[in-house]
N, C-alpha and C. Protein backbone atom coordinates (compact mmCIF):
# COMPACT_ATOMS: atom_id res chain seq x y z
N UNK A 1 151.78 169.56 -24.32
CA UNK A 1 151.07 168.80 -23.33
C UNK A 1 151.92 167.60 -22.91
N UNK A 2 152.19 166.90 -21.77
CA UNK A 2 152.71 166.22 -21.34
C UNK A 2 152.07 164.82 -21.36
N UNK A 3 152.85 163.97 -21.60
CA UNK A 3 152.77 162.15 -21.69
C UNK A 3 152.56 161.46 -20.60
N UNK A 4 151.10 161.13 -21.16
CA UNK A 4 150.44 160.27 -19.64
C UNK A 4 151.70 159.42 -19.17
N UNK A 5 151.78 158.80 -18.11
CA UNK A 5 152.90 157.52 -17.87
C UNK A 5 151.93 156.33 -18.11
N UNK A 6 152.17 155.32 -18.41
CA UNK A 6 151.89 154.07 -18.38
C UNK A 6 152.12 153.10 -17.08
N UNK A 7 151.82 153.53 -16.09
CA UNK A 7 151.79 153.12 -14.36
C UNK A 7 151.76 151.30 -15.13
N UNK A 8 150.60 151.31 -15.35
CA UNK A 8 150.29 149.46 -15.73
C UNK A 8 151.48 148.83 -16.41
N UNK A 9 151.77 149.51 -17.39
CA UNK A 9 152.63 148.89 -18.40
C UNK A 9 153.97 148.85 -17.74
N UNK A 10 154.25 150.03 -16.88
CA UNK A 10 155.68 149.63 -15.97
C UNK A 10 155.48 148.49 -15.14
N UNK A 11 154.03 148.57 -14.46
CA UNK A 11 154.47 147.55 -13.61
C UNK A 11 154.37 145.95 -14.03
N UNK A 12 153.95 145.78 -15.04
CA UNK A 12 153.92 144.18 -15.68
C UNK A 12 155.15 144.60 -16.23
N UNK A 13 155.85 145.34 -16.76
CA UNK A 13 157.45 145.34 -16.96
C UNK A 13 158.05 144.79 -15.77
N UNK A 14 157.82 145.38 -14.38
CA UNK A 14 158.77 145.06 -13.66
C UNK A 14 158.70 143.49 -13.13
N UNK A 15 157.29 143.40 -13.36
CA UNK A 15 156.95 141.79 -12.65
C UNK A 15 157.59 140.82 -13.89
N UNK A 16 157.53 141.21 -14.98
CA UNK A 16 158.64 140.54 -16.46
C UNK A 16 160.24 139.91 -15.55
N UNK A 17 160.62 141.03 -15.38
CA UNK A 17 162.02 141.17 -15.23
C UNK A 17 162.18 140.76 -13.80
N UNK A 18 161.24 140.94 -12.91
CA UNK A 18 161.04 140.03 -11.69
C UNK A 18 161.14 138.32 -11.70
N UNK A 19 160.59 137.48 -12.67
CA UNK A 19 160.12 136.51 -12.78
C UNK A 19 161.12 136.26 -13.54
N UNK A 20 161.87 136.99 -14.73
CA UNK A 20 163.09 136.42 -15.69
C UNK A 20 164.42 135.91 -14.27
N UNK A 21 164.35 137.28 -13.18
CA UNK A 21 165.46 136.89 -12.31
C UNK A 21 164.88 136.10 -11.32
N UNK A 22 164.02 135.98 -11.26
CA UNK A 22 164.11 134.33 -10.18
C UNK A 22 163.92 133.10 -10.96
N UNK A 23 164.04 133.09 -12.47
CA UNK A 23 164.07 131.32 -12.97
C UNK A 23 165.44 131.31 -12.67
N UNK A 24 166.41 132.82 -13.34
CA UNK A 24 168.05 132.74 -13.06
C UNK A 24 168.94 132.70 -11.30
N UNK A 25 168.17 133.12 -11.15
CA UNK A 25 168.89 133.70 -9.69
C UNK A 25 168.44 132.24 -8.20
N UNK A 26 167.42 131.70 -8.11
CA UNK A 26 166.80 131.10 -7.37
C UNK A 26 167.45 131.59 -6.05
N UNK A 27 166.47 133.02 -5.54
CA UNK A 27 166.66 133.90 -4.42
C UNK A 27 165.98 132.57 -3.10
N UNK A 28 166.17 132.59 -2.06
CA UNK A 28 165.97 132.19 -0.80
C UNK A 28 164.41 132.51 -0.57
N UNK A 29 163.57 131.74 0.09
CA UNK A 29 162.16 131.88 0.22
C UNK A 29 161.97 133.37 0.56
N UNK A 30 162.26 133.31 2.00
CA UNK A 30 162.59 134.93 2.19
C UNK A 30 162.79 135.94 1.70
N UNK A 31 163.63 136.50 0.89
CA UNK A 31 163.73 137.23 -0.14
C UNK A 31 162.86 137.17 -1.13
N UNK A 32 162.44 136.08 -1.88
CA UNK A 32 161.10 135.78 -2.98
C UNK A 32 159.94 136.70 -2.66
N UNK A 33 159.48 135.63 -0.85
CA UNK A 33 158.58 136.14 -0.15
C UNK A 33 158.46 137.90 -0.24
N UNK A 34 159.33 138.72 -0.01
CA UNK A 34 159.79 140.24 0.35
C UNK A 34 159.29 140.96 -0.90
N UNK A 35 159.71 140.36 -1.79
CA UNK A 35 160.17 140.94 -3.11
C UNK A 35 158.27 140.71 -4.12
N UNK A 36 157.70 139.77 -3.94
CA UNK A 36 156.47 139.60 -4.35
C UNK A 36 155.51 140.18 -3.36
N UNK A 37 156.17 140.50 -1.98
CA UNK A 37 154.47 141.42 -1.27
C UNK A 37 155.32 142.83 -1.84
N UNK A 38 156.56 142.80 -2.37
CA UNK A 38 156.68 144.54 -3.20
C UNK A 38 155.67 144.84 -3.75
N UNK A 39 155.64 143.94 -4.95
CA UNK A 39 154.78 143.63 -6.41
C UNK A 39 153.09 143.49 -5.53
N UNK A 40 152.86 143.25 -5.14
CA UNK A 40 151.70 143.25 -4.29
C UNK A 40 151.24 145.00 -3.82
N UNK A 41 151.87 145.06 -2.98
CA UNK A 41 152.10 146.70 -2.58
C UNK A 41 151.63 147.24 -3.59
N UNK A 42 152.55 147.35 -4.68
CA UNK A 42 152.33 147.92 -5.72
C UNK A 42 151.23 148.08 -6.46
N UNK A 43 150.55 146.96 -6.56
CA UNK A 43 149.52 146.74 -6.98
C UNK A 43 148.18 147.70 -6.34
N UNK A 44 148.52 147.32 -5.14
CA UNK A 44 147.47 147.73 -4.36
C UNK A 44 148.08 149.86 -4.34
N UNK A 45 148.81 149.90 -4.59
CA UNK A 45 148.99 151.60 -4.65
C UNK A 45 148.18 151.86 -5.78
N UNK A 46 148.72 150.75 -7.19
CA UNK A 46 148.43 151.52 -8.23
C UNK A 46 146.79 151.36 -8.26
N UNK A 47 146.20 150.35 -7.70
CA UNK A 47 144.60 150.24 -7.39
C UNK A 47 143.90 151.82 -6.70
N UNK A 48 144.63 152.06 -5.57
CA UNK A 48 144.78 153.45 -5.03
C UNK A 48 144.25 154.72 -5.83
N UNK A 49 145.71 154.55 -6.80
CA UNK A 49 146.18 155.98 -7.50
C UNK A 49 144.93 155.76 -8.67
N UNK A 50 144.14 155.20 -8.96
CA UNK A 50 143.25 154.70 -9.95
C UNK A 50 141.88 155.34 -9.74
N UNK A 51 141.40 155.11 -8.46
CA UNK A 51 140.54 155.75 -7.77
C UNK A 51 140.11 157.12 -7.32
N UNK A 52 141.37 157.26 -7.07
CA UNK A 52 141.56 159.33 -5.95
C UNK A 52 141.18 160.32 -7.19
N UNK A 53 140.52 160.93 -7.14
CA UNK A 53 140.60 161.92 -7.77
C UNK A 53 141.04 163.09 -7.39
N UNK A 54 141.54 162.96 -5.92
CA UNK A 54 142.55 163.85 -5.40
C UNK A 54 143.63 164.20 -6.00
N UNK A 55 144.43 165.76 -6.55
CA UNK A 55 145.50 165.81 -6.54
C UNK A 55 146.88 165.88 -6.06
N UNK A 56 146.53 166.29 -4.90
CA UNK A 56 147.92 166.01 -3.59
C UNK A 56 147.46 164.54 -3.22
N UNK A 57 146.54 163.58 -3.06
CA UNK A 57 146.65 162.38 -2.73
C UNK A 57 147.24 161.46 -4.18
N UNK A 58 146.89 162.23 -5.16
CA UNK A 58 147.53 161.48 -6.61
C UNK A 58 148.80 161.56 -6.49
N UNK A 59 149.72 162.53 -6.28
CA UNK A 59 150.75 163.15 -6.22
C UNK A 59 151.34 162.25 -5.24
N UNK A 60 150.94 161.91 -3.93
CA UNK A 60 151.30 161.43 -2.93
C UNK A 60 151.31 159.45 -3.19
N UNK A 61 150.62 159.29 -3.87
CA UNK A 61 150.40 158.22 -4.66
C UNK A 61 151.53 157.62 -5.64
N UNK A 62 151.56 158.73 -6.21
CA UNK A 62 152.65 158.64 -7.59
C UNK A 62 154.45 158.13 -7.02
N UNK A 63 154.23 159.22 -5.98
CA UNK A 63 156.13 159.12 -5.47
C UNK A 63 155.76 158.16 -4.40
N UNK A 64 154.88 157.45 -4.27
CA UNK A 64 154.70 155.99 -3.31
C UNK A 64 154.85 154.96 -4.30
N UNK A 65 154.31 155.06 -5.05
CA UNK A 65 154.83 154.06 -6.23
C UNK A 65 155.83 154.21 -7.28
N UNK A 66 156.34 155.75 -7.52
CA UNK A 66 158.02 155.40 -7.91
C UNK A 66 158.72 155.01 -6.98
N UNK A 67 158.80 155.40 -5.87
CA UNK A 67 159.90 154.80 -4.92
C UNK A 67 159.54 153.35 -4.98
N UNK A 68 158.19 152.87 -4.70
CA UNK A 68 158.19 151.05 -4.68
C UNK A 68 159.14 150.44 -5.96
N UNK A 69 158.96 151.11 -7.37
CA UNK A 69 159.38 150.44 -8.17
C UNK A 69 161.32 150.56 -8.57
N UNK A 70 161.66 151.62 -7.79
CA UNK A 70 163.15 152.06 -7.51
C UNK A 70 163.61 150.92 -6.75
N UNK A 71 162.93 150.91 -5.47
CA UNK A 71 162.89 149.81 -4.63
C UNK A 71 163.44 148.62 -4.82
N UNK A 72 162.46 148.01 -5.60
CA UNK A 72 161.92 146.83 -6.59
C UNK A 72 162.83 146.90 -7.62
N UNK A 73 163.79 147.57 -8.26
CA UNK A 73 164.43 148.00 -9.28
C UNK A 73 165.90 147.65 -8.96
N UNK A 74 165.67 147.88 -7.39
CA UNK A 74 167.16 147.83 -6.52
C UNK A 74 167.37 146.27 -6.52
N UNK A 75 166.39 145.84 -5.88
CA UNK A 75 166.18 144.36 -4.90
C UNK A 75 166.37 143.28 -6.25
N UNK A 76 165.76 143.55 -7.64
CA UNK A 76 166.17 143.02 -8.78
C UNK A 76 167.68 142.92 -9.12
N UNK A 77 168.44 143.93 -9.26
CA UNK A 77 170.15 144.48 -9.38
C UNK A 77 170.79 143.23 -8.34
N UNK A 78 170.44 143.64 -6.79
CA UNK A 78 171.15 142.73 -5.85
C UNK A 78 170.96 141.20 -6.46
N UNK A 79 170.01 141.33 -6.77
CA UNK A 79 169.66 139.51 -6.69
C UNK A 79 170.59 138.78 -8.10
N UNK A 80 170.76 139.79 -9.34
CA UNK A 80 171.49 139.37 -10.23
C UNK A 80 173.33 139.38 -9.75
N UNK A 81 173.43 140.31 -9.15
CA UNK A 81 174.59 140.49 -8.24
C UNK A 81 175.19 139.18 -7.38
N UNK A 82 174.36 139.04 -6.68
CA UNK A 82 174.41 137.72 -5.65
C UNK A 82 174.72 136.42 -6.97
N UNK A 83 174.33 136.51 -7.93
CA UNK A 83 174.38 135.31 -8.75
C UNK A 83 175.48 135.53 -9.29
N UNK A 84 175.63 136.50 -10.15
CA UNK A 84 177.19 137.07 -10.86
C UNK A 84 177.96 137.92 -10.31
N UNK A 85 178.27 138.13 -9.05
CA UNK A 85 178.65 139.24 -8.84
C UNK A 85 178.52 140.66 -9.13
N UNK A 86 179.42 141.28 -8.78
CA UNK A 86 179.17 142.85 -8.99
C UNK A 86 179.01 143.24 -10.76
N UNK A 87 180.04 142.41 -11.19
CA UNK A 87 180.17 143.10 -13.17
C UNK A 87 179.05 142.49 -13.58
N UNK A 88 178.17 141.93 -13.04
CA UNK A 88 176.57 140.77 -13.71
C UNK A 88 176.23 142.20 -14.85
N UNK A 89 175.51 141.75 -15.51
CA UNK A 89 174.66 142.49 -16.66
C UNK A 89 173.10 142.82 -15.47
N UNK A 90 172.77 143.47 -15.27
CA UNK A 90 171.15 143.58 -14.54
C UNK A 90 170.60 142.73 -14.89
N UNK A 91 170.28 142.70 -16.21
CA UNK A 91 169.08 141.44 -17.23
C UNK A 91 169.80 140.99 -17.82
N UNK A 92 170.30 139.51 -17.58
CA UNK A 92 170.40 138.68 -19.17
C UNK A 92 169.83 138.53 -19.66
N UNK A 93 170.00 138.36 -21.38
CA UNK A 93 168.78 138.43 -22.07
C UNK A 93 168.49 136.99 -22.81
N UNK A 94 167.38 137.36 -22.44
CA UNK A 94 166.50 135.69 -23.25
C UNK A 94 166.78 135.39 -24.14
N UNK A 95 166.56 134.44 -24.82
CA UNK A 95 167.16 133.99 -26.16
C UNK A 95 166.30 134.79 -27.20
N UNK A 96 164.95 134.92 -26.60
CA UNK A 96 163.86 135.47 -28.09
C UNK A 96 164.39 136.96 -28.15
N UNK A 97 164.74 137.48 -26.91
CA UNK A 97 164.81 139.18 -26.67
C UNK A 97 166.60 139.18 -28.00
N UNK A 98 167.35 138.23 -27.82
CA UNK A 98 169.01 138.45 -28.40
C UNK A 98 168.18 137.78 -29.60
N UNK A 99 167.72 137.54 -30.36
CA UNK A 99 167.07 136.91 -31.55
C UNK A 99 166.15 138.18 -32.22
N UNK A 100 165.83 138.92 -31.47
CA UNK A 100 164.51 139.76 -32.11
C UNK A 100 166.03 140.88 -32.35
N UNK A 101 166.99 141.53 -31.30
CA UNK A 101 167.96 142.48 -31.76
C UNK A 101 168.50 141.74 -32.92
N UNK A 102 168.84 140.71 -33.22
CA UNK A 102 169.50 140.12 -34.57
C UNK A 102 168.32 139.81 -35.78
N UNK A 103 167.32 140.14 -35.18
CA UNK A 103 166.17 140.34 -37.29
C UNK A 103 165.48 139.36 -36.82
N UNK A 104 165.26 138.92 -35.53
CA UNK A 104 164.04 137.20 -36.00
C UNK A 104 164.82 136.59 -35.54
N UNK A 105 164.07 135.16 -35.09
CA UNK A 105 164.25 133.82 -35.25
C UNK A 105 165.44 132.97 -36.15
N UNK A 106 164.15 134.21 -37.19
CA UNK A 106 164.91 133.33 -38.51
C UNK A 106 165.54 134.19 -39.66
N UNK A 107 166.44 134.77 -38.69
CA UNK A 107 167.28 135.57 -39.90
C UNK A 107 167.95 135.34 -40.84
N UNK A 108 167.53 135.78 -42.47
CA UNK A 108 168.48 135.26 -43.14
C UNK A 108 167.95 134.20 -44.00
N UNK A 109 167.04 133.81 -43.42
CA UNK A 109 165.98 132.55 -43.76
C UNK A 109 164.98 132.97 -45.08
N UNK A 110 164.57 132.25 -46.00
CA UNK A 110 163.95 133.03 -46.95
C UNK A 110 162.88 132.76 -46.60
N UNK A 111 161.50 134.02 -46.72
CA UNK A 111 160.31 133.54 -46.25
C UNK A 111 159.32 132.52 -46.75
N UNK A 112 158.58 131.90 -46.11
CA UNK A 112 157.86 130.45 -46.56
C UNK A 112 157.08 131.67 -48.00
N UNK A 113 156.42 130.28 -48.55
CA UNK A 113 155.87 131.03 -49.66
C UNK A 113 154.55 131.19 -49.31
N UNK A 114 153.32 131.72 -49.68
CA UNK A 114 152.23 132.09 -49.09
C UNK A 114 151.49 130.58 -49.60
N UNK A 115 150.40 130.47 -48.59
CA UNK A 115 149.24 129.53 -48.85
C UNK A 115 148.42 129.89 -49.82
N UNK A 116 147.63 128.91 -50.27
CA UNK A 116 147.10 129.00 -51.69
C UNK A 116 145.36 128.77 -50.62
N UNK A 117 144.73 129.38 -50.57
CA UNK A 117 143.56 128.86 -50.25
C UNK A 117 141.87 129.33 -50.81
């Protein structure tokens, strides 16, 4: 049997990684503007695809909102681009995200001792 997708969970992924590249990037109103009625769009598809109990309108639904998030996937890439050029990394990574691949915070650290209560 095949694996539901997680439509929701991609798209608060993408609005993550949306919002990480505009504290880094500080895109032009315009572009901001473009790029958040995406995330909007989106929203309102996946509100859509939620509803239909149609299967060719689900279907028709589905590749309306992969392409938005390809889209959206693209317009993310450029915008790190424009900041670092072409060799940019897509996502730099946060300090907690390069902390959690290295064990924690507090790696290495011996753990507190438990409360007595």
């Amino acid at each position: 049997m095949a694996k539901t997708r997680d439509l929701r969970g991609e798209l608060t992924a993408l609005e993550e990684r949306l919002m990480q590249c505009f504290r880094r990037t500080f895109p032009s109103k315009q572009f901001r503007a473009e790029m958040m009625l995406g995330v909007i769009s989106l929203e309102l598809t996946l509100k859509q695809l939620s509803r239909t109990r149609d299967l060719g309108e689900r279907r028709k639904l589905t590749q309306e909102f992969d392409h938005g998030l390809e889209v959206m996937g693209h317009g993310i890439k450029l915008l790190w681009e424009s900041r670092w050029g072409a060799n940019a990394p897509q996502e730099p990574q946060t300090p907690e995200a390069k902390a959690a691949q290295m064990g924690g915070l507090f790696a290495g650290v011996a753990p507190s001792p438990p409360v007595a209560g």
